[in-house]
Protein backbone atom coordinates (compact mmCIF):
# COMPACT_ATOMS: atom_id res chain seq x y z
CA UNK A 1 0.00 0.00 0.00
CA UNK A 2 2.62 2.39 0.73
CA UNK A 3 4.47 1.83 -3.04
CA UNK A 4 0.61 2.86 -4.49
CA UNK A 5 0.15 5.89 -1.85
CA UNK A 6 3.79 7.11 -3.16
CA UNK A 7 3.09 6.77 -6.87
CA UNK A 8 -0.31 8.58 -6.03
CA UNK A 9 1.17 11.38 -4.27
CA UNK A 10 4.21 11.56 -7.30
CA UNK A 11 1.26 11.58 -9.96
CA UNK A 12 -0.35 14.42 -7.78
CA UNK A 13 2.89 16.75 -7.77
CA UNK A 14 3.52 16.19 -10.87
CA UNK A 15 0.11 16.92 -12.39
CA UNK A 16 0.32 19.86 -10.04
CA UNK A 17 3.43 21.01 -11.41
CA UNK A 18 2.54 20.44 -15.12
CA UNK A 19 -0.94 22.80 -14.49
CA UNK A 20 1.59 25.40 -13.02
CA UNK A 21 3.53 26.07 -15.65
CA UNK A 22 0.77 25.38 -18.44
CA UNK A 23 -0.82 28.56 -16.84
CA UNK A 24 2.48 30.64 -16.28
CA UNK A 25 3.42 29.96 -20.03
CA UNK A 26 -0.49 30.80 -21.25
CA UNK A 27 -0.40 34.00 -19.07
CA UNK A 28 2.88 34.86 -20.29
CA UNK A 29 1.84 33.96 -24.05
CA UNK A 30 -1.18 35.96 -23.62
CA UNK A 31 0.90 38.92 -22.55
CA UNK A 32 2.91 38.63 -25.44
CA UNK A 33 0.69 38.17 -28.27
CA UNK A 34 -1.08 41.41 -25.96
CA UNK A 35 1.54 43.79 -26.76
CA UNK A 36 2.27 42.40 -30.35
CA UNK A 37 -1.17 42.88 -31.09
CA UNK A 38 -0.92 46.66 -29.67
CA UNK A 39 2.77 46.96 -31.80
CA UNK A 40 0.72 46.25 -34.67
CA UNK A 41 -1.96 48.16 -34.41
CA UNK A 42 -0.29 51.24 -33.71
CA UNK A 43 1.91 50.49 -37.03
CA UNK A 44 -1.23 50.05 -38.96
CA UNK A 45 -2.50 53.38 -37.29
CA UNK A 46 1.06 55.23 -38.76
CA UNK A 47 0.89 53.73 -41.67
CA UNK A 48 -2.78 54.62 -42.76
CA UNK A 49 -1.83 58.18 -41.54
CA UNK A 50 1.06 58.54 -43.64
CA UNK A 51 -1.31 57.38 -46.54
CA UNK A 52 -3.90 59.82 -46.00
CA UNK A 53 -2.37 62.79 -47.33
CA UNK A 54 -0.40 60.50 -50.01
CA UNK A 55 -3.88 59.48 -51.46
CA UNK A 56 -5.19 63.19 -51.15
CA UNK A 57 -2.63 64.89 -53.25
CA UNK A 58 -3.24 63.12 -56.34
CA UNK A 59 -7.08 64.37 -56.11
CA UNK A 60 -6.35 67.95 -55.70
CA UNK A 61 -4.32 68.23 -58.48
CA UNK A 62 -5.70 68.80 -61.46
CA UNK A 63 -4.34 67.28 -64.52
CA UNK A 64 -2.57 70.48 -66.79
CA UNK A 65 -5.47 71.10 -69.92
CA UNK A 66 -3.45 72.09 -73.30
CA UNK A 67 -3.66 75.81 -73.39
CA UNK A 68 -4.29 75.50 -77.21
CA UNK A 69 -7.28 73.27 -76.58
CA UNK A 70 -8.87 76.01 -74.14
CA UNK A 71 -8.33 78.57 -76.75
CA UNK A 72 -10.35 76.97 -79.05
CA UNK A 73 -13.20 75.90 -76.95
CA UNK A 74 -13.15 79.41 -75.85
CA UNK A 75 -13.31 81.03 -79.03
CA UNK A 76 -16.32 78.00 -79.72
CA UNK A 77 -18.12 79.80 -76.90
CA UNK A 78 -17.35 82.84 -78.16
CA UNK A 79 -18.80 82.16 -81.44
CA UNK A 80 -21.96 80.57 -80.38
CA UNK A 81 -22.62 83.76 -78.49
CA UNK A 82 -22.03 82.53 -74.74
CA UNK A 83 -19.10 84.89 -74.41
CA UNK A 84 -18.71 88.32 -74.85
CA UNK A 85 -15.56 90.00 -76.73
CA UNK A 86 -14.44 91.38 -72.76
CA UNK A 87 -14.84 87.66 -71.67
CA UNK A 88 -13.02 86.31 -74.10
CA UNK A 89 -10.17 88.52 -73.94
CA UNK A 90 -9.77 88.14 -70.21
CA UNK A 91 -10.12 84.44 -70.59
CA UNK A 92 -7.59 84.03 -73.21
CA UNK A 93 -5.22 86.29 -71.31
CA UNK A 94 -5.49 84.06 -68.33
CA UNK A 95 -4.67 81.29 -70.22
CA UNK A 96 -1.68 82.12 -72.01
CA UNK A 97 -0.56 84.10 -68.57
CA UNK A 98 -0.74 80.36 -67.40
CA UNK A 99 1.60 79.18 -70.41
């Protein structure tokens, strides 16, 4: 009886043990993966703000319209009556001010 009382108690301690440092490593994990998970979110945070005026720039510029191609469609308005002989003047100097 004594030999199966020992083996008991040795089964015991070591089951013991084993739960021990099953949770120690899980907690420990768990604090790891913890502050990964924050490492990477704050990257993902810096990296979508550096984007945001990257993706914003493109937008407000406006592609550069051929000067000769506004002159004409402004002397087409002109000549279908939409613009007057001032207009015209002050939008063709604008334009080849821009030039």
């Amino acid at each position: 009886m004594p030999g199966l009382l020992r083996g008991v108690a040795r089964t015991a301690v070591v089951a013991g043990t084993a739960t021990a440092v099953s949770g120690r490593v899980q907690r420990r994990q768990a604090a790891k993966f913890a502050d990964r998970d924050a490492q990477t979110a704050v990257q993902r945070d810096q990296a979508y703000e550096e984007q945001q005026p990257v993706a914003a720039a493109p937008a407000a510029a406006a592609p550069a319209e051929d000067p000769i191609q506004r002159l004409k469609d402004l002397a087409a308005l002109k000549e279908q009556g939409v613009l007057t002989e001032e207009e015209f003047a002050a939008e063709k100097a604008k334009v080849l001010a821009s030039t």
